[in-house]
Protein backbone atom coordinates (compact mmCIF):
# COMPACT_ATOMS: atom_id res chain seq x y z
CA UNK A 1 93.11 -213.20 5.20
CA UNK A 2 92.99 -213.22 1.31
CA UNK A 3 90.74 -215.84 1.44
CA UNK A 4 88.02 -214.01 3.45
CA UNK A 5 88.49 -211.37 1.36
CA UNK A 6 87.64 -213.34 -2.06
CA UNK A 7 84.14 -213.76 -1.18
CA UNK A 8 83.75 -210.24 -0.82
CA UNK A 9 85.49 -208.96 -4.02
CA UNK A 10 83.56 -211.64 -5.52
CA UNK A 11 80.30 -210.08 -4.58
CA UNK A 12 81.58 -206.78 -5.50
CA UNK A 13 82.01 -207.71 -8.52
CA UNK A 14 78.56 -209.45 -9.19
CA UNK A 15 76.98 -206.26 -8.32
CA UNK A 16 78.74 -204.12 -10.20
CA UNK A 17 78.69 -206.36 -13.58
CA UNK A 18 74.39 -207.05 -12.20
CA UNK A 19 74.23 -202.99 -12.03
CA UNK A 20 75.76 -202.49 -15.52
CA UNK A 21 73.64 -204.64 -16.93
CA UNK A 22 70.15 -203.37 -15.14
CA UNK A 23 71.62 -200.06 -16.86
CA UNK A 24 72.30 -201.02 -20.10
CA UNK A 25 68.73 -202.58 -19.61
CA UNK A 26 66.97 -199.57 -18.41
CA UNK A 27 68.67 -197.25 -21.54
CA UNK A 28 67.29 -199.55 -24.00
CA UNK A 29 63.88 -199.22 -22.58
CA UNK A 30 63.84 -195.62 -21.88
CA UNK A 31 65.33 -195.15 -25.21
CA UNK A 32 62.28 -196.50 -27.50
CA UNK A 33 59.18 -194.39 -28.59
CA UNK A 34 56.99 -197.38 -26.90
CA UNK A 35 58.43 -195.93 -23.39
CA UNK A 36 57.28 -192.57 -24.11
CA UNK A 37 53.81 -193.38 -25.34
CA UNK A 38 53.19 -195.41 -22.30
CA UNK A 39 54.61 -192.68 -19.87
CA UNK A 40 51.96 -190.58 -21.69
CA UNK A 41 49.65 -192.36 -21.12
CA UNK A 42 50.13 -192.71 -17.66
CA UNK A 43 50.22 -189.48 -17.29
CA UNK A 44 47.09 -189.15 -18.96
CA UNK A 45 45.40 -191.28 -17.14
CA UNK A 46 46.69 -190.67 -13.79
CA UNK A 47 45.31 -186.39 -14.45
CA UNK A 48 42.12 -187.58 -15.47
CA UNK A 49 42.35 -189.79 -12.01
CA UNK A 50 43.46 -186.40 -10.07
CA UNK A 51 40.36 -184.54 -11.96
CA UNK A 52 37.87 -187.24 -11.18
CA UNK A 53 39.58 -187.22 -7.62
CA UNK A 54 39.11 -183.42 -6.80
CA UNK A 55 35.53 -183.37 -8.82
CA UNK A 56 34.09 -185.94 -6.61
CA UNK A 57 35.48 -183.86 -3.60
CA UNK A 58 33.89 -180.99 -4.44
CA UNK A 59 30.21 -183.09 -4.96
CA UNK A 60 30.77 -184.46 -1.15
CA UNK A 61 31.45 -180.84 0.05
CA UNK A 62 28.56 -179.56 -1.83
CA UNK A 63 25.82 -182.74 -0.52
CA UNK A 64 27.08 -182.28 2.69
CA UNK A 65 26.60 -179.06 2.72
CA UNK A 66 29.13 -177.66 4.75
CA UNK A 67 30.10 -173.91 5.09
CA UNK A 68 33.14 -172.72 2.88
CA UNK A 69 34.94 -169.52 3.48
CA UNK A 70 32.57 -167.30 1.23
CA UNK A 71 29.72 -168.14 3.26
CA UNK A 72 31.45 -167.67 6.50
CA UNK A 73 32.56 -164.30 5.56
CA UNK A 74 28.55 -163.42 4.60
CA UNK A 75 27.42 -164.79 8.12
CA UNK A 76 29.89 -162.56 9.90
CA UNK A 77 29.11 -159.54 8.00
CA UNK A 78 25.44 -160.47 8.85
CA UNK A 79 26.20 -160.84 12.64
CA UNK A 80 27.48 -158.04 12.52
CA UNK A 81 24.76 -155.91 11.36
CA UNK A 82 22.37 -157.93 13.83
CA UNK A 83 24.85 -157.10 16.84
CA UNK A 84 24.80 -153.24 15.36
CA UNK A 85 21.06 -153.39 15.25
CA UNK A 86 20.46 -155.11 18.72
CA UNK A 87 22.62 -152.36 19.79
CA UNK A 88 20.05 -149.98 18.38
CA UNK A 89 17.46 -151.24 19.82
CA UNK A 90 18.61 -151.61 23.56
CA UNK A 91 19.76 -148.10 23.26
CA UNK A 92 16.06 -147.03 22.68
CA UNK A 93 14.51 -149.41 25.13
CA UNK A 94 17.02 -148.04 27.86
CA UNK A 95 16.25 -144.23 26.33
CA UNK A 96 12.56 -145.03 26.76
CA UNK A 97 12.86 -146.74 30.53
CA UNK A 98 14.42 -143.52 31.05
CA UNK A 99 11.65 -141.10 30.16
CA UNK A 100 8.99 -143.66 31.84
CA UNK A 101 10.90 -143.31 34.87
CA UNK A 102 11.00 -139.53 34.34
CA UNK A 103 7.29 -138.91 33.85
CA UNK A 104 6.41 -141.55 36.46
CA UNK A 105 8.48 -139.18 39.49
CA UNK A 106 8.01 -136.22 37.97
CA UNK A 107 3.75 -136.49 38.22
CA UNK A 108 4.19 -138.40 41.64
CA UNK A 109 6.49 -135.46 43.27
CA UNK A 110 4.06 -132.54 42.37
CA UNK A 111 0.75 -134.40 43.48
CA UNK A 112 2.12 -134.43 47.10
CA UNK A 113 3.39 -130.81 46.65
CA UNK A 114 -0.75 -129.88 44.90
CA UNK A 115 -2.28 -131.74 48.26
C-alpha cells in the first residue's frame, strides 16, 4: 500500500514545487515596467480594434440602408396621419353618397305625387 501511494505523493509534489515556480515566474514578469507597457499597449491597440470594429458597423448599416429606430418612429407618426386623413376622407365620401341618395328620392317621390 505505501508503495502505490509513493507515486502519487511524488506527483504531488512535482506539481506543487512546478506551481511555485510558474509563480515565482509570473511575479517577476508582472513585476517589471516592460509588462505594463506592453499591457498598454494591448490595450491600446485592442480599443482602437473595438473603434474600427463598431465604425465599420455603422458604414454597413448606413450602405445598406436599413431602417433604425428614429426612422421607424417618423413612419409611424406618418401612418398615422395618413390613416387620420383616409379617415377624413371616407367620412365625406359616405356624407356625400348620403345627400346623392337624398336628392335622388327626394325629386323621384314628388314627380309621381306632381303627375
Amino acid at each position: 500500500m505505501a508503495s502505490a501511494s509513493d507515486p502519487l505523493d511524488f506527483a504531488a509534489r512535482i506539481y506543487r514545487e512546478s506551481e511555485s515556480a510558474l509563480a515565482a515566474l509570473s511575479e517577476q514578469l508582472v513585476g517589471r515596467d516592460a509588462f505594463a507597457e506592453v499591457l498598454a499597449w494591448t490595450t491600446e491597440n485592442v480599443m482602437a480594434l473595438t473603434r474600427l470594429a463598431f465604425d465599420a458597423g455603422d458604414l454597413v448599416v448606413r450602405n445598406l440602408r436599413l431602417a433604425g429606430r428614429a426612422d421607424i418612429n417618423r413612419l409611424g407618426r406618418q401612418l398615422a396621419r395618413t390613416e387620420d386623413k383616409l379617415e377624413r376622407v371616407l367620412q365625406e365620401v359616405e356624407a356625400l353618397r348620403a345627400g346623392q341618395a337624398a336628392a335622388a328620392t327626394a325629386p323621384g317621390e314628388a314627380e309621381p305625387a306632381a303627375s
